[in-house]
N, C-alpha and C. Protein backbone atom coordinates (compact mmCIF):
# COMPACT_ATOMS: atom_id res chain seq x y z
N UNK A 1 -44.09 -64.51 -53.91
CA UNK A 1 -44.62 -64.25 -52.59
C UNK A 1 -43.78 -65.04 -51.59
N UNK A 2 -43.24 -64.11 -50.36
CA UNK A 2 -42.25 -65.20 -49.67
C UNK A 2 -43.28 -66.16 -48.62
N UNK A 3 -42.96 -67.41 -48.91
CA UNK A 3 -43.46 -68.15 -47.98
C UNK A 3 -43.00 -68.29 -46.50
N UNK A 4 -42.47 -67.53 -46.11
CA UNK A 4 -42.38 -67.45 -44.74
C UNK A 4 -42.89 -65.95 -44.62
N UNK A 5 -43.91 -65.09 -45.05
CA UNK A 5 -44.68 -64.44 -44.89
C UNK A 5 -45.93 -64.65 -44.80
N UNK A 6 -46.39 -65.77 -46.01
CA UNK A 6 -47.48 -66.31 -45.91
C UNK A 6 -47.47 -67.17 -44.37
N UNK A 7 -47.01 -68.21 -44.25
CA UNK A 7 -46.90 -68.85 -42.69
C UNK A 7 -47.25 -68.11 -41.54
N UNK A 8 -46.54 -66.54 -41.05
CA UNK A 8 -46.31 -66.02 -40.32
C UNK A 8 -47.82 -65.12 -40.35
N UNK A 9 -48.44 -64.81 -41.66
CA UNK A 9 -49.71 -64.42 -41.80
C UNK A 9 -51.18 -65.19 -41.05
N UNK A 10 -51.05 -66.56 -41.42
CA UNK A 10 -51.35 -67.55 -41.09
C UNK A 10 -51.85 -68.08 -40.02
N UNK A 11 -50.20 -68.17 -39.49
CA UNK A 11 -50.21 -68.23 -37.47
C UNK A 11 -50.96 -66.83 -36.91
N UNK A 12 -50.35 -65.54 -37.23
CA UNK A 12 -50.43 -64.80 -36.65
C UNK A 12 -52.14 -64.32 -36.34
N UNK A 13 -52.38 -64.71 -37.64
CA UNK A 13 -54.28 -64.47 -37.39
C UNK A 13 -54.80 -65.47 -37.38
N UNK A 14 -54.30 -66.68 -36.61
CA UNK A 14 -55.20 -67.92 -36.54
C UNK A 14 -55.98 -68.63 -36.91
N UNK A 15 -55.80 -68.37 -38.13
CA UNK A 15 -56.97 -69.18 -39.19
C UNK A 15 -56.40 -70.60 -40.13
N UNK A 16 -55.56 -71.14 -39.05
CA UNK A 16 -54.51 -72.54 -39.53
C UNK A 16 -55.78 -73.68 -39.34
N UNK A 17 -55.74 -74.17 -39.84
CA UNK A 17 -56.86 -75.69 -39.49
C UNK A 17 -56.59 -76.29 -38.07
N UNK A 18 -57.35 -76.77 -37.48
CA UNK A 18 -56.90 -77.88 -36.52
C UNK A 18 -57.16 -79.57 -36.98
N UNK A 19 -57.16 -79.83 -38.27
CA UNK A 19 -56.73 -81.10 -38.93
C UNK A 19 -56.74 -80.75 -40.29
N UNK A 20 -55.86 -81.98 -40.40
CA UNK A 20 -55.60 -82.04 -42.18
C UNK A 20 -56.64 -81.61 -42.94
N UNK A 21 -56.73 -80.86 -43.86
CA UNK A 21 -58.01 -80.77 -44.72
C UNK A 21 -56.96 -80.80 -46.46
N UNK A 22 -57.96 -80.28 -46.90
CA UNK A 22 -57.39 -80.85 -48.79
C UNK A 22 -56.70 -79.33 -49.22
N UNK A 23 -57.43 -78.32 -48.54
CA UNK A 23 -56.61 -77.20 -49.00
C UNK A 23 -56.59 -76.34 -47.41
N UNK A 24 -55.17 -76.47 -47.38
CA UNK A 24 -54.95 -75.68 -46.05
C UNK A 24 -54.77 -74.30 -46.13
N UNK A 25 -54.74 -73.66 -44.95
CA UNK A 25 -54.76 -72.22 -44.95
C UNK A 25 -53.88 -71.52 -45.88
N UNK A 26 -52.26 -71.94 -45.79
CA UNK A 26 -51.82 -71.49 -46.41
C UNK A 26 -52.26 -71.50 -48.18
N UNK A 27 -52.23 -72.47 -48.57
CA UNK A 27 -52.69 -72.69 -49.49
C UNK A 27 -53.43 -72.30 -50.60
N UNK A 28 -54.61 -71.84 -49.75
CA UNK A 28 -56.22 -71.00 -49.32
C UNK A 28 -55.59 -70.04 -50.10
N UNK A 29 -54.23 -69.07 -48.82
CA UNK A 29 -54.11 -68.10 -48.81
C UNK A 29 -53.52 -67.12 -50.99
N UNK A 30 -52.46 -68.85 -50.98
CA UNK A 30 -51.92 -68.63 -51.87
C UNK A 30 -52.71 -68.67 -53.70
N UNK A 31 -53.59 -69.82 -53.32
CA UNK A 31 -55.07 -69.77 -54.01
C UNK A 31 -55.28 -68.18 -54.47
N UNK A 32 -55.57 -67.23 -53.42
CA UNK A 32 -56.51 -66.32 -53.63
C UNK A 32 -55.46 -65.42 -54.64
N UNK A 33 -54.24 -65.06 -54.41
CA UNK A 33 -53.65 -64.81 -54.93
C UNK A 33 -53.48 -65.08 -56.34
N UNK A 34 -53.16 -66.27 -56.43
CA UNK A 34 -53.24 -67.40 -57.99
C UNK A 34 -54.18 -66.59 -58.65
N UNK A 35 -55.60 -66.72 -58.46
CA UNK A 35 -56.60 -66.84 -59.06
C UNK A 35 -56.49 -65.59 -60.01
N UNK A 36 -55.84 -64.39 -59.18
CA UNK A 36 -55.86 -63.27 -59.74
C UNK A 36 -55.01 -63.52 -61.14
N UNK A 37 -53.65 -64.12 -61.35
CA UNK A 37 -53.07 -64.14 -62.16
C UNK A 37 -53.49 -65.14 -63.21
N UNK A 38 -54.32 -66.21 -63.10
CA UNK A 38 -54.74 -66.89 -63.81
C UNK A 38 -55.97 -66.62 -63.92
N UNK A 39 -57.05 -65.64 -64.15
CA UNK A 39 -58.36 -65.33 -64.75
C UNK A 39 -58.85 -65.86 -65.69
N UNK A 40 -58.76 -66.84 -66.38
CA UNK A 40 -59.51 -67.29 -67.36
C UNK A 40 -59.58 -68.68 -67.25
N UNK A 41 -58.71 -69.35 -66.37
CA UNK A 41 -59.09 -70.73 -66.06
C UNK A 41 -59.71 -70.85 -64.16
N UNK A 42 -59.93 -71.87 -64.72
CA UNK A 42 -60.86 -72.47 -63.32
C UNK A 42 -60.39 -72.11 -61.96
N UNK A 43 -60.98 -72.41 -61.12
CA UNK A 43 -60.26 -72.36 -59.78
C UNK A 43 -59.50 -73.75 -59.55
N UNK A 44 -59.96 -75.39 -60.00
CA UNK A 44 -59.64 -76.51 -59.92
C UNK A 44 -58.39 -75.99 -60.60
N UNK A 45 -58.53 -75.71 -62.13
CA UNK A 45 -56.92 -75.40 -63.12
C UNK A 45 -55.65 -75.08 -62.07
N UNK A 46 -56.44 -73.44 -61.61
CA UNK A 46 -55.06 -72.91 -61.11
C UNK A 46 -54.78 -73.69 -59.82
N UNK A 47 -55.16 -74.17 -58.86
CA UNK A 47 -55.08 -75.05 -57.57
C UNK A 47 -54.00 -75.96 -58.08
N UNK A 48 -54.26 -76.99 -59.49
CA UNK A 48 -53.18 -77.93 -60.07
C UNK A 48 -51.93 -77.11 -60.33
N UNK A 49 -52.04 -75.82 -61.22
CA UNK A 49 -50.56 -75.12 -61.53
C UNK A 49 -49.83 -74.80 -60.21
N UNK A 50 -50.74 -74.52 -59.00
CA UNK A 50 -49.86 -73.86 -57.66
C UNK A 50 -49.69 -75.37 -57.30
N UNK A 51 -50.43 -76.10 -57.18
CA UNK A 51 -49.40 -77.35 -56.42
C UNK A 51 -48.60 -77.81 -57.19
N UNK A 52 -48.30 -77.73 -58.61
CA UNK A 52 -47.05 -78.30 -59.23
C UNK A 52 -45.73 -77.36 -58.88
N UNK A 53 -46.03 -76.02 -58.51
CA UNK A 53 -45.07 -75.14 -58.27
C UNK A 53 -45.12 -75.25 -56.47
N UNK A 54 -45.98 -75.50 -55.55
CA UNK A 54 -45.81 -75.94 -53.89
C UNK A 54 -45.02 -77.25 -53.82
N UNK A 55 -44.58 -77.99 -54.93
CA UNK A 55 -44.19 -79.51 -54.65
C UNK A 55 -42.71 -78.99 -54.07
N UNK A 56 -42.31 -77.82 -54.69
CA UNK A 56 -40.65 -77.69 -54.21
C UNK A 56 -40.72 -76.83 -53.19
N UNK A 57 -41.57 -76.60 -52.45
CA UNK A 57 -41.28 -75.87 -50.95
C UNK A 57 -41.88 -76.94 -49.90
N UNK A 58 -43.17 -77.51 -50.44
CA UNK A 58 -43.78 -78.29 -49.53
C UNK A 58 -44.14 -79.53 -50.41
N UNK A 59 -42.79 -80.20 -50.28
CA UNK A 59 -42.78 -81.77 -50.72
C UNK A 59 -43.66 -82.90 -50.39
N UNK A 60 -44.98 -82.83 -50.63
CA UNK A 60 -45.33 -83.66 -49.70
C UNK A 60 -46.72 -84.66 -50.81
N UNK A 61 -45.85 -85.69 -50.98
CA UNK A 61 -46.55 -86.58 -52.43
C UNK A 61 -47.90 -86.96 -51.94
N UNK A 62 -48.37 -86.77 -51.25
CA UNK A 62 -50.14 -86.98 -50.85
C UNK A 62 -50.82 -85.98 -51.36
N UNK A 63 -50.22 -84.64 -51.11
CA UNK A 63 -50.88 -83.84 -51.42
C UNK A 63 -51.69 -83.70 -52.90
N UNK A 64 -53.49 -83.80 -53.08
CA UNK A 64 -54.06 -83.94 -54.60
C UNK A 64 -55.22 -82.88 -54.34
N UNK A 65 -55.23 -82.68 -56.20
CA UNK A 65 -55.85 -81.22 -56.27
C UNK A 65 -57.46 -81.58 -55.35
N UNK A 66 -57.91 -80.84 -54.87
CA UNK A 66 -59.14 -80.69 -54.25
C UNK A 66 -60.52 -80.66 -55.52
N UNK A 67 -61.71 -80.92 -55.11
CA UNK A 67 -62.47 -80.55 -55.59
C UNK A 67 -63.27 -79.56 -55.24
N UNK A 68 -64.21 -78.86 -56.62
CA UNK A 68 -64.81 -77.66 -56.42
C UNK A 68 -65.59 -77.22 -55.06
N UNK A 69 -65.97 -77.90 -54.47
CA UNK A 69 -66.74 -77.85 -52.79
C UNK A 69 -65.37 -77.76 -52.13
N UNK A 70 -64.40 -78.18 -52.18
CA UNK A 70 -63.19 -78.27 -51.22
C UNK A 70 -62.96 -76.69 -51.31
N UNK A 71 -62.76 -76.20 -52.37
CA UNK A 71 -62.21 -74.89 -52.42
C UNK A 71 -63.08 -74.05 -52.14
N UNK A 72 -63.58 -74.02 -52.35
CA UNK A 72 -65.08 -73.03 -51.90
C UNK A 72 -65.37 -73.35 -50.53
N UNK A 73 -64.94 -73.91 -49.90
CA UNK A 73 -65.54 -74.30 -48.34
C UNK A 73 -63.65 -73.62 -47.77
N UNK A 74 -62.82 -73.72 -48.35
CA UNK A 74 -61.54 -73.35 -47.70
C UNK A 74 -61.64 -71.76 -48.00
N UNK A 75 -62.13 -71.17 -48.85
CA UNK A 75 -62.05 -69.79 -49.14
C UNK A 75 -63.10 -69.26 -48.00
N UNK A 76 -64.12 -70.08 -47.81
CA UNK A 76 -65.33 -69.51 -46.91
C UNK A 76 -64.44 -69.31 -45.40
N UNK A 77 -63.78 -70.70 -45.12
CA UNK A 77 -63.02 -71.12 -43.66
C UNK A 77 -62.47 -69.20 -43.66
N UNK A 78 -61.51 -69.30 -44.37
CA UNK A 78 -59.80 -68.33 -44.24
C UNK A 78 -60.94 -67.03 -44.63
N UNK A 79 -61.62 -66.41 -45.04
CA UNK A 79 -61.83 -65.22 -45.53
C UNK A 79 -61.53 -64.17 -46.02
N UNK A 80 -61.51 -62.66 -45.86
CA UNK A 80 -60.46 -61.70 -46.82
C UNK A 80 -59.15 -61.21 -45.69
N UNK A 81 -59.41 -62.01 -44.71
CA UNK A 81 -58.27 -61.11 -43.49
C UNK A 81 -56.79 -61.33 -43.79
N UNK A 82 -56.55 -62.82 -44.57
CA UNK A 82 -55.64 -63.24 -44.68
C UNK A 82 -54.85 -62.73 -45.64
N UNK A 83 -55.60 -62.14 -47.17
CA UNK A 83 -55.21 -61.43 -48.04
C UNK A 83 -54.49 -60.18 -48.03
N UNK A 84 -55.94 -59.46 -46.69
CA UNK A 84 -55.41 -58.33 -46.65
C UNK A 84 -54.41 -58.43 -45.90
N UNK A 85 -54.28 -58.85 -44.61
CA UNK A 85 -52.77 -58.48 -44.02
C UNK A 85 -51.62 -59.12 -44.60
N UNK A 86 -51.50 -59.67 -45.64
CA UNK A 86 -50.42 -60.20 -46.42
C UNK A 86 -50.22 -58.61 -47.54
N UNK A 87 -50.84 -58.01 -48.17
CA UNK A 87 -51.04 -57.14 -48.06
C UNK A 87 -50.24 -55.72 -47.92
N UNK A 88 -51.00 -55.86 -46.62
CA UNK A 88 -50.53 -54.62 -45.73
C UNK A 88 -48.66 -55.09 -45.33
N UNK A 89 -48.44 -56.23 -45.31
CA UNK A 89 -47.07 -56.33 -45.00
C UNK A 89 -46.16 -56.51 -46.10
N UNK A 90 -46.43 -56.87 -47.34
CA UNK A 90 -46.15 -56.89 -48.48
C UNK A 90 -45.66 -56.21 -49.32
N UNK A 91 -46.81 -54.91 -49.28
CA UNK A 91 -46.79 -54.15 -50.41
C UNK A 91 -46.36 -52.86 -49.71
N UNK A 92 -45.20 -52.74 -50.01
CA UNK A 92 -43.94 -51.71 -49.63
C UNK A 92 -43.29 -50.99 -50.69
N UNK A 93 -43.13 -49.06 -50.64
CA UNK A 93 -42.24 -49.03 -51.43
C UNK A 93 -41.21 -49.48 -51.82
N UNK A 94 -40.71 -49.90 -53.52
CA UNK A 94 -39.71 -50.43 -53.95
C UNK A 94 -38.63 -49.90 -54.32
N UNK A 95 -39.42 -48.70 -54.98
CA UNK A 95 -38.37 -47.76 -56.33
C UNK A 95 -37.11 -47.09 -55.29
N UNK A 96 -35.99 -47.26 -56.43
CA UNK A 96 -34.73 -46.42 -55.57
C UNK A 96 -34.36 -45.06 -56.02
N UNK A 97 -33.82 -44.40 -56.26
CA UNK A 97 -33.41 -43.22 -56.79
C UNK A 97 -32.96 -43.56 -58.13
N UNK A 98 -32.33 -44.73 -58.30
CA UNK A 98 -31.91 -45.07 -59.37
C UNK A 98 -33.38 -45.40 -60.71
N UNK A 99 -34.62 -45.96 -60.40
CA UNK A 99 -35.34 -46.16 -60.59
C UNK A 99 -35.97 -45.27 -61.46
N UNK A 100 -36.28 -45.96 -62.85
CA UNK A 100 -36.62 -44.76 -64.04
C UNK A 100 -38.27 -44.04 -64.04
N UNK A 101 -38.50 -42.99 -63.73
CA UNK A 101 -39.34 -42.28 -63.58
C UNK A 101 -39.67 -42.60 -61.91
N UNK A 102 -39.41 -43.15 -60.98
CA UNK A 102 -39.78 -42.94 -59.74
C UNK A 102 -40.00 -41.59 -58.90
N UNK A 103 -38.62 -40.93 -59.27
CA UNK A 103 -39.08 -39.53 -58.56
C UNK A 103 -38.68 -38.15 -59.20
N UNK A 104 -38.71 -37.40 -58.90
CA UNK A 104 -38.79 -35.94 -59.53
C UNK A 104 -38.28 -34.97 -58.49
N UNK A 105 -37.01 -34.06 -58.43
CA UNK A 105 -36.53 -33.72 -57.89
C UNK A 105 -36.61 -33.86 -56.46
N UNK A 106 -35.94 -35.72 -55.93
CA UNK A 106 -36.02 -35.91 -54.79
C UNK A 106 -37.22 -36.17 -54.20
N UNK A 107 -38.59 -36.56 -55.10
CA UNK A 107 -39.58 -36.36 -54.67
C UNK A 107 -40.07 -37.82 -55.48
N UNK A 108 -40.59 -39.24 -54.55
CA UNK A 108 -41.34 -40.34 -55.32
C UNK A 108 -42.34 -39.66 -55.56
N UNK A 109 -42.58 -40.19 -56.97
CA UNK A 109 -43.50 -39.55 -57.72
C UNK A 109 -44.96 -41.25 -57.25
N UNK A 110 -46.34 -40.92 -57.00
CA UNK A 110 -47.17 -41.71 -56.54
C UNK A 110 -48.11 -40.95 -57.43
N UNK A 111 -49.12 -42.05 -58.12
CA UNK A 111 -50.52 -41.62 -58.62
C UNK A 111 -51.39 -42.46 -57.95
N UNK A 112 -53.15 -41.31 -58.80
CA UNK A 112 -53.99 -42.28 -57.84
C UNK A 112 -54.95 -42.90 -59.24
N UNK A 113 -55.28 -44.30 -59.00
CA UNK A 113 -56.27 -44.64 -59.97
C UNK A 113 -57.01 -45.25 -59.56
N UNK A 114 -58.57 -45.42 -60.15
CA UNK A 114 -59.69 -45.83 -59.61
C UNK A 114 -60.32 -46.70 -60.79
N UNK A 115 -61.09 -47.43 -60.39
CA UNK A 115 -61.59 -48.47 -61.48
C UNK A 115 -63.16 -49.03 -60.46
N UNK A 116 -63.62 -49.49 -61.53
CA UNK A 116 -65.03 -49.99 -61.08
C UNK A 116 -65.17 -51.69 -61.34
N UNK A 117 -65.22 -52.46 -59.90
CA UNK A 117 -65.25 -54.51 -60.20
C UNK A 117 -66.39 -55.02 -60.04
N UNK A 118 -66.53 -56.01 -60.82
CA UNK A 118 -67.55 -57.03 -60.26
C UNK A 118 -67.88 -57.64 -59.43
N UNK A 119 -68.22 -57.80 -58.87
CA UNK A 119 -67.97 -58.68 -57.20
C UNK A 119 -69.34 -59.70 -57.56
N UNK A 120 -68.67 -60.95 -57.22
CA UNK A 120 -69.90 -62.16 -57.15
C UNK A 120 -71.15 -62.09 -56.59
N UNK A 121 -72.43 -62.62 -57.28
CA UNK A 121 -73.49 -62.23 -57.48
C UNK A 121 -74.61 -62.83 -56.27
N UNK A 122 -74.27 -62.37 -54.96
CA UNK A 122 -74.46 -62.87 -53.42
C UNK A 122 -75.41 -61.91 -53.36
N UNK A 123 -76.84 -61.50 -52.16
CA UNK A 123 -77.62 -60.71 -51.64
C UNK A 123 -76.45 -60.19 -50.08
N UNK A 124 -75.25 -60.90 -50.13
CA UNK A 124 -74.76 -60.05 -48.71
C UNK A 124 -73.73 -58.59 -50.03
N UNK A 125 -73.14 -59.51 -51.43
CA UNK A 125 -72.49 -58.08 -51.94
C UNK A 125 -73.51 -57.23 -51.98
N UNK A 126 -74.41 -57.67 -52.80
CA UNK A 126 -75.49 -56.41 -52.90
C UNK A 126 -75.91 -55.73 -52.38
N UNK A 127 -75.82 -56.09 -50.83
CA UNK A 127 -76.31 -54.95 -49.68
C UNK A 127 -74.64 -54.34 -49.46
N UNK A 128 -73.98 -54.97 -49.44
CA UNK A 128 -72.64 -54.43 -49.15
C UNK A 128 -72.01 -53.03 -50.20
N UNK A 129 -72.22 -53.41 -51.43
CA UNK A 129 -71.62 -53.21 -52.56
C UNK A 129 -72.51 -51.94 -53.72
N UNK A 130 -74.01 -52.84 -53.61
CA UNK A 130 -74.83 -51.93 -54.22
C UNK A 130 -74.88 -52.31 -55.94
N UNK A 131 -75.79 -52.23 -57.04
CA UNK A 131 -75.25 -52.30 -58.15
C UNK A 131 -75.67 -50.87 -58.89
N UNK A 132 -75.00 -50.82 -59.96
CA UNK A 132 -75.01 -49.67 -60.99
C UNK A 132 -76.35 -49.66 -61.49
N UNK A 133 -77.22 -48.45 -61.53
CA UNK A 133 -78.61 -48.50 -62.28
C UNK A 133 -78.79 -47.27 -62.99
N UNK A 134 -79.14 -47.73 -64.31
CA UNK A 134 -79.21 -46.87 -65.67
C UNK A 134 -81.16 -47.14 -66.02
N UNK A 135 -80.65 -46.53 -66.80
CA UNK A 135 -82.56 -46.32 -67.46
C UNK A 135 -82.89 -48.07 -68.10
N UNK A 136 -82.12 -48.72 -68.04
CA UNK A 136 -82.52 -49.94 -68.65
C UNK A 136 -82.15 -50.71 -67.44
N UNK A 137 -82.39 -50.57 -66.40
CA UNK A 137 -82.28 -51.60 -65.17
C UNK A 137 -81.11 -51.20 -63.96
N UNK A 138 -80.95 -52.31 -63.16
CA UNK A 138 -79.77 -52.53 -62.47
C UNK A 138 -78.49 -53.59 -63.25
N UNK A 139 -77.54 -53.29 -63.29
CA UNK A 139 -76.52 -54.33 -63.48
C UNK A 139 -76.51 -55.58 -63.29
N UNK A 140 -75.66 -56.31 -63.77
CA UNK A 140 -76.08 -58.08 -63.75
C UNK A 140 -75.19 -58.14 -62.59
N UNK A 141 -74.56 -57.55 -61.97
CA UNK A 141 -73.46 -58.21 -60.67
C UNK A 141 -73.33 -56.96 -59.84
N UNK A 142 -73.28 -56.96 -58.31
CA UNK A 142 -72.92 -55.75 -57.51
C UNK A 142 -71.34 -55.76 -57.94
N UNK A 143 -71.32 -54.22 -57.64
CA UNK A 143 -70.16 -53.75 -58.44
C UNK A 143 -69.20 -52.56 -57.08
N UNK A 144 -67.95 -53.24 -57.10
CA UNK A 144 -67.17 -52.13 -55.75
C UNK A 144 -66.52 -51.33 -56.80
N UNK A 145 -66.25 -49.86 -56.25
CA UNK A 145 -65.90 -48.71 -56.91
C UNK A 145 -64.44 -49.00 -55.63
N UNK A 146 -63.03 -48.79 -56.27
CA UNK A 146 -62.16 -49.31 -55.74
C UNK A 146 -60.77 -47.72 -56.37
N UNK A 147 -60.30 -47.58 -55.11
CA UNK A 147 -59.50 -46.28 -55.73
C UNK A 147 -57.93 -46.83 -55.40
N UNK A 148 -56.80 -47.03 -55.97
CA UNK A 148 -55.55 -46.96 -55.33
C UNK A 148 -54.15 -45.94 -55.99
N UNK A 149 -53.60 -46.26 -54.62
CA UNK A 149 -52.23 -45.31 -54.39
C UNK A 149 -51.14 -46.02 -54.94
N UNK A 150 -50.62 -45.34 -56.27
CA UNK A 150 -49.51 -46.93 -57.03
C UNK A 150 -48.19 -45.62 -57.11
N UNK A 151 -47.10 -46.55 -56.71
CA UNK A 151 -45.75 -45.53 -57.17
C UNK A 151 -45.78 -46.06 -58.30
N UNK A 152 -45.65 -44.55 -58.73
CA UNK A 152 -45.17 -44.64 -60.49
C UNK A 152 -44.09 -45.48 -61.22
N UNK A 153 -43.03 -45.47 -60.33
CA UNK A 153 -41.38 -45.93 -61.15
C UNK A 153 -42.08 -47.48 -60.79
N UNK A 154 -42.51 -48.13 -60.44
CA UNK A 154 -42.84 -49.58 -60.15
C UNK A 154 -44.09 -50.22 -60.64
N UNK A 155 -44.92 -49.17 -60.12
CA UNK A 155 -46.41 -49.52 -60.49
C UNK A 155 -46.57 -50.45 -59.32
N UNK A 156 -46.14 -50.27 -58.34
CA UNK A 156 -46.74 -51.15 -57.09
C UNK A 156 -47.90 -50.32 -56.45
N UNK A 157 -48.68 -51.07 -56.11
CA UNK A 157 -50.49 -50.30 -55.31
C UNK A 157 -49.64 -50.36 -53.73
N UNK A 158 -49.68 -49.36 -53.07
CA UNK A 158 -49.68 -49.17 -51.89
C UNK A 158 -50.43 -48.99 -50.73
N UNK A 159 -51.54 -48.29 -51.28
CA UNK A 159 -53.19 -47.80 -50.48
C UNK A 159 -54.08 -48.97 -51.47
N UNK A 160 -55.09 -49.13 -51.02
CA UNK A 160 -56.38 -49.51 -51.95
C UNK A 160 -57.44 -49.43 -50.96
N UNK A 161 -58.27 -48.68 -51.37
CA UNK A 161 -59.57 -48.50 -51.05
C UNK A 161 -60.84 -48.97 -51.72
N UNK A 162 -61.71 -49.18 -50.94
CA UNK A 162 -62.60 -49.94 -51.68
C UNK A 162 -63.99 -49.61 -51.00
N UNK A 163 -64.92 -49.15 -51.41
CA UNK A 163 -66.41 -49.13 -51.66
C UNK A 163 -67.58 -49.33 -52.04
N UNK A 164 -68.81 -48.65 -51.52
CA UNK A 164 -69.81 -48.81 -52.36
C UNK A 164 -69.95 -48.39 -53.46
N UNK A 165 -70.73 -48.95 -54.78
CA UNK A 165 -70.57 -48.26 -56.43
C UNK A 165 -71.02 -46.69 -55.99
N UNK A 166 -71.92 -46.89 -55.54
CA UNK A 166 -72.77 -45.51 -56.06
C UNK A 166 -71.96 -44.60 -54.95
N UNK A 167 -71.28 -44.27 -54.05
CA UNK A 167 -70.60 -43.54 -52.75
C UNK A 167 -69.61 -43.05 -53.97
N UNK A 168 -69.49 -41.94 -53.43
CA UNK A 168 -68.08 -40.95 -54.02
C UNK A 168 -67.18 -41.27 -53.34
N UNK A 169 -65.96 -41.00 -53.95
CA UNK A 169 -64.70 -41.49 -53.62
C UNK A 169 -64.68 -41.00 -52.18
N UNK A 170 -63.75 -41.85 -51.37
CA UNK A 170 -63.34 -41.71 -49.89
C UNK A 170 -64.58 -41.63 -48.96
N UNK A 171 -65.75 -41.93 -49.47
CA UNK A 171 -66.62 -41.54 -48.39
C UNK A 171 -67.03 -43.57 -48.14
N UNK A 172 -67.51 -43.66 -47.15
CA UNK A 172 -67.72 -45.14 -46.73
C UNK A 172 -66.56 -45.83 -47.54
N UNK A 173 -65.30 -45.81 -47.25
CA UNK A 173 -64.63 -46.87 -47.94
C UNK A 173 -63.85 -47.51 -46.90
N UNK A 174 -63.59 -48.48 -47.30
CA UNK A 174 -62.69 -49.36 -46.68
C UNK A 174 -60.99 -49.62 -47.36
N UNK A 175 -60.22 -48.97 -46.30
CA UNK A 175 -58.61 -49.05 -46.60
C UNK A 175 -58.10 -50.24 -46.69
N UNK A 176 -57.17 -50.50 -47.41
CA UNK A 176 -56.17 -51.34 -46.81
C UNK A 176 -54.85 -51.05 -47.59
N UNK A 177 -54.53 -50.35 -46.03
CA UNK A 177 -52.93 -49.70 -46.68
C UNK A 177 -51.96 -50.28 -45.95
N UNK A 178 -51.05 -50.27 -46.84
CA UNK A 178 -49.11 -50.81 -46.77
C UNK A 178 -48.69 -50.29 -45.85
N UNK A 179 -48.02 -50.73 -44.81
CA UNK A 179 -47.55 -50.03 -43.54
C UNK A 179 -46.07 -49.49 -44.07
């Protein structure tokens, strides 16, 4: 992820601290990211692996891992705006012509795939989100029904949409597409 994208994300939607705190925006930003690639350890874990890998852009020997309230109060601060417009500026077609299976007579080849997530177990997802209900109850977690636009030769997501479970595709969803 280039860090002078993240920065420019940052500034540009104003969600920088106005004092030192333990996990700064950027940080936050790069956090949310992390977390995805490290799923099976903690949020404290991955916070230590990204600052052993932030020591060589942002040298700065004070800097120590936060605790569990620290991070959870910095994710609350920054919210999903920061993600998404990193995002939307980010995630750009890649594939070239040269690129194996990308396109088909002159034509990028793009699919669409959809999957069903968990989303943390809050009364604002649940009104937001909705959960799955079968003859043996409702689901243990509200659940977003999430559709995206991936070029094939890369497998990069370009569109992603995201919804309520129970809403059919494209109807009440929320975009966030690659400019």
């Amino acid at each position: 992820m280039p860090h002078e994208q993240v920065k420019a994300v940052v500034r540009d939607l104003g969600v920088a601290e106005q004092r030192r705190r333990k996990v700064p925006a950027e940080v936050g930003v790069l956090l949310s990211l992390a977390m995805n690639l490290f799923t099976q350890e903690s949020l404290e874990q991955v916070l230590v692996k990204l600052l052993k890998g932030l020591r060589f852009i942002w040298p700065d020997p004070t800097v120590m891992p936060a605790t569990k309230s620290a991070i959870c109060q910095a994710r609350y601060r920054l919210g999903a705006r920061p993600v998404v417009e990193l995002f939307r500026r980010i995630c750009q077609p890649m594939a070239t012509e040269n690129t194996p299976g990308a396109f088909l007579w002159g034509r990028r080849l793009m699919a669409i795939d959809g999957t069903v997530e968990d989303v943390p177990d809050t009364p604002e997802n649940t009104q937001a989100f909705g959960r799955h209900h079968s003859g043996r109850g409702a689901s243990a977690f509200p659940q977003v029904r999430a559709v995206y636009l991936v070029e094939c030769g890369t497998h990069n997501e370009l569109v992603a949409l995201g919804g309520r479970y129970a809403a059919p595709y494209g109807i009440q969803a929320t975009a966030y597409t690659a400019t």
